[in-house]
C-alpha atoms as a PDB file:
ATOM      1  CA  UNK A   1      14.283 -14.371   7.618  1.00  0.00           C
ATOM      2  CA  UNK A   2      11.197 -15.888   8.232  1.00  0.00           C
ATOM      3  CA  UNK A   3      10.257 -14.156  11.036  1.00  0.00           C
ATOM      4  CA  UNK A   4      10.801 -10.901   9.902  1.00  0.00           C
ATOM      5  CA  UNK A   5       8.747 -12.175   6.533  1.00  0.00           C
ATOM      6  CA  UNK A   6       5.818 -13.160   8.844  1.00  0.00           C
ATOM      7  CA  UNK A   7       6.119 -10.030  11.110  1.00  0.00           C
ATOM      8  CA  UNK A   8       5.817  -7.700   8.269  1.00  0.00           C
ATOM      9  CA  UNK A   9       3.168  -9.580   6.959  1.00  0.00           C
ATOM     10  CA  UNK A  10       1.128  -9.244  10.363  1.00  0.00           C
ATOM     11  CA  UNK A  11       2.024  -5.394  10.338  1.00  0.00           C
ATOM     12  CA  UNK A  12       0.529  -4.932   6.629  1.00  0.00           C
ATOM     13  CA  UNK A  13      -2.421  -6.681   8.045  1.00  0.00           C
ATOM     14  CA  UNK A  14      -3.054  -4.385  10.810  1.00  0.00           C
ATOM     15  CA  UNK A  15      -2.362  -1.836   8.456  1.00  0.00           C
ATOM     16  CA  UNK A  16      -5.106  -2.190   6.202  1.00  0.00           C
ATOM     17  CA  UNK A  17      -7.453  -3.271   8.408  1.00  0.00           C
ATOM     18  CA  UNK A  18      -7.107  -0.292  10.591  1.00  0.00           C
ATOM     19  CA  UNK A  19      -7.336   1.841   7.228  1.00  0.00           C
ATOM     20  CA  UNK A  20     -10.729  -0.606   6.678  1.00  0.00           C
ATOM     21  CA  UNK A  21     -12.075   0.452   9.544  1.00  0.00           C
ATOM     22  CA  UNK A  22     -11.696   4.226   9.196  1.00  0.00           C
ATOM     23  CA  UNK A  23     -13.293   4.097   5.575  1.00  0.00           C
ATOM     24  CA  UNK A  24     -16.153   2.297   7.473  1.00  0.00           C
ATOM     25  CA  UNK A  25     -16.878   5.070  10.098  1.00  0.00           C
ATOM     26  CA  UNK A  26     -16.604   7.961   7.517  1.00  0.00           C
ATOM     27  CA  UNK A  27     -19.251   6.219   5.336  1.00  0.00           C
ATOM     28  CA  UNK A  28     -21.623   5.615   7.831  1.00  0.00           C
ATOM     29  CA  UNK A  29     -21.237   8.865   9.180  1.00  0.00           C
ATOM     30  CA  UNK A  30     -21.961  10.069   5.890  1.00  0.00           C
ATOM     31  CA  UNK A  31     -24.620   7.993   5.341  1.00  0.00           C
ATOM     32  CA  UNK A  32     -25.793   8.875   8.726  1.00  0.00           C
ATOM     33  CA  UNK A  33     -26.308  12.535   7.860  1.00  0.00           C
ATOM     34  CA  UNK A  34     -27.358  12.305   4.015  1.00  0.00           C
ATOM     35  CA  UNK A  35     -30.333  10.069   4.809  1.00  0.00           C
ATOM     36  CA  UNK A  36     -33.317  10.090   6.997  1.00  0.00           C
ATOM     37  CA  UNK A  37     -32.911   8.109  10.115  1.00  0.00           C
ATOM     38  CA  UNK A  38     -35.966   5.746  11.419  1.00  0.00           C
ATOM     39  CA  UNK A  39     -36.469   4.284  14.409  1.00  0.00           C
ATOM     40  CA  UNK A  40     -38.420   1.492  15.786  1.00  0.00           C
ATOM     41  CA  UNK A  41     -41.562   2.148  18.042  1.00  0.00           C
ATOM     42  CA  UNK A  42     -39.715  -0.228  21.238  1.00  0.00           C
ATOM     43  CA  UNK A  43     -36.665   2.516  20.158  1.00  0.00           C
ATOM     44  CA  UNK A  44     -38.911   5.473  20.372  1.00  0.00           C
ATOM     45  CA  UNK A  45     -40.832   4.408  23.708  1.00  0.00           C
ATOM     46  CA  UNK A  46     -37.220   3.508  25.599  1.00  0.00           C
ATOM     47  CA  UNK A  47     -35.772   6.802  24.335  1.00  0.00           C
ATOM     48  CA  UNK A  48     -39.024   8.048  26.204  1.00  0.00           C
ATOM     49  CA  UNK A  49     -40.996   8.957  23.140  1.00  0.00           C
ATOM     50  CA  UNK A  50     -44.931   7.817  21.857  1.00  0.00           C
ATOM     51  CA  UNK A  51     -44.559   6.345  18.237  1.00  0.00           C
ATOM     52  CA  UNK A  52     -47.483   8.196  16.788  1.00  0.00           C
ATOM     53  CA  UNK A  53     -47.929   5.558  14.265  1.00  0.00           C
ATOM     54  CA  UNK A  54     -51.786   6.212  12.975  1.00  0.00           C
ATOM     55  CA  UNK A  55     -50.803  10.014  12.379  1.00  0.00           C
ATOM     56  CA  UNK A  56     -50.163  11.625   9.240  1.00  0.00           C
ATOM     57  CA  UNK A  57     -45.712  11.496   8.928  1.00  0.00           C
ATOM     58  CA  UNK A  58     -45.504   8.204  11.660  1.00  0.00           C
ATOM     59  CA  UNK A  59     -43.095  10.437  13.952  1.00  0.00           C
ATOM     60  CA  UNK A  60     -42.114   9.664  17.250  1.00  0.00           C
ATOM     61  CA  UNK A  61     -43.302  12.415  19.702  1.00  0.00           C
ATOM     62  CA  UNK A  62     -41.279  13.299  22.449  1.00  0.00           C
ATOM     63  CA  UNK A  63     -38.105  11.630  24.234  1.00  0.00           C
ATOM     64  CA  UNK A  64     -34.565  10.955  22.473  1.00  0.00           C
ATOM     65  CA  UNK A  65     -36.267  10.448  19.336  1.00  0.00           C
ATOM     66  CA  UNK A  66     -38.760  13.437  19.153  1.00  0.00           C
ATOM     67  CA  UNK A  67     -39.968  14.064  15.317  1.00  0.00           C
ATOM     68  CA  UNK A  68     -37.969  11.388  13.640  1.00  0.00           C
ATOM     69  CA  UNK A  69     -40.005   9.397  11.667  1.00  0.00           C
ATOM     70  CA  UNK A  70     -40.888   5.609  13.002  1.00  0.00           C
ATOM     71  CA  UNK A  71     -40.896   3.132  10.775  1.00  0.00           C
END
């Protein structure tokens, strides 16, 4: 009985953190899309972009990161 109390127990568990876990990714994806995405300038210049920080709209210009603004 015991066993069976504790092995249910680790299966609800599992459960609801796997369910955690997928709530999680959709929210951040959502987030992800909804909201303007910044980078760093070390992120810009290794995704082989120049943060153009002194011009007007701080973008990164050219690489991975191309027009997305650098905060």
């Amino acid at each position: 009985m015991r066993i069976r109390r504790t092995l249910a127990a680790v299966i609800a568990t599992a459960a609801l953190a796997g369910l955690g876990l997928t709530g999680a990714a959709t929210a951040t994806a959502t987030t992800a899309q909804g909201a303007p995405s910044y980078v760093t300038p070390s992120q810009c210049e290794k995704g082989g972009g120049t943060p153009a920080i002194h011009e007007p709209g701080n973008l990164c210009k050219g690489g991975t990161y191309d027009g997305q603004p650098v905060d």
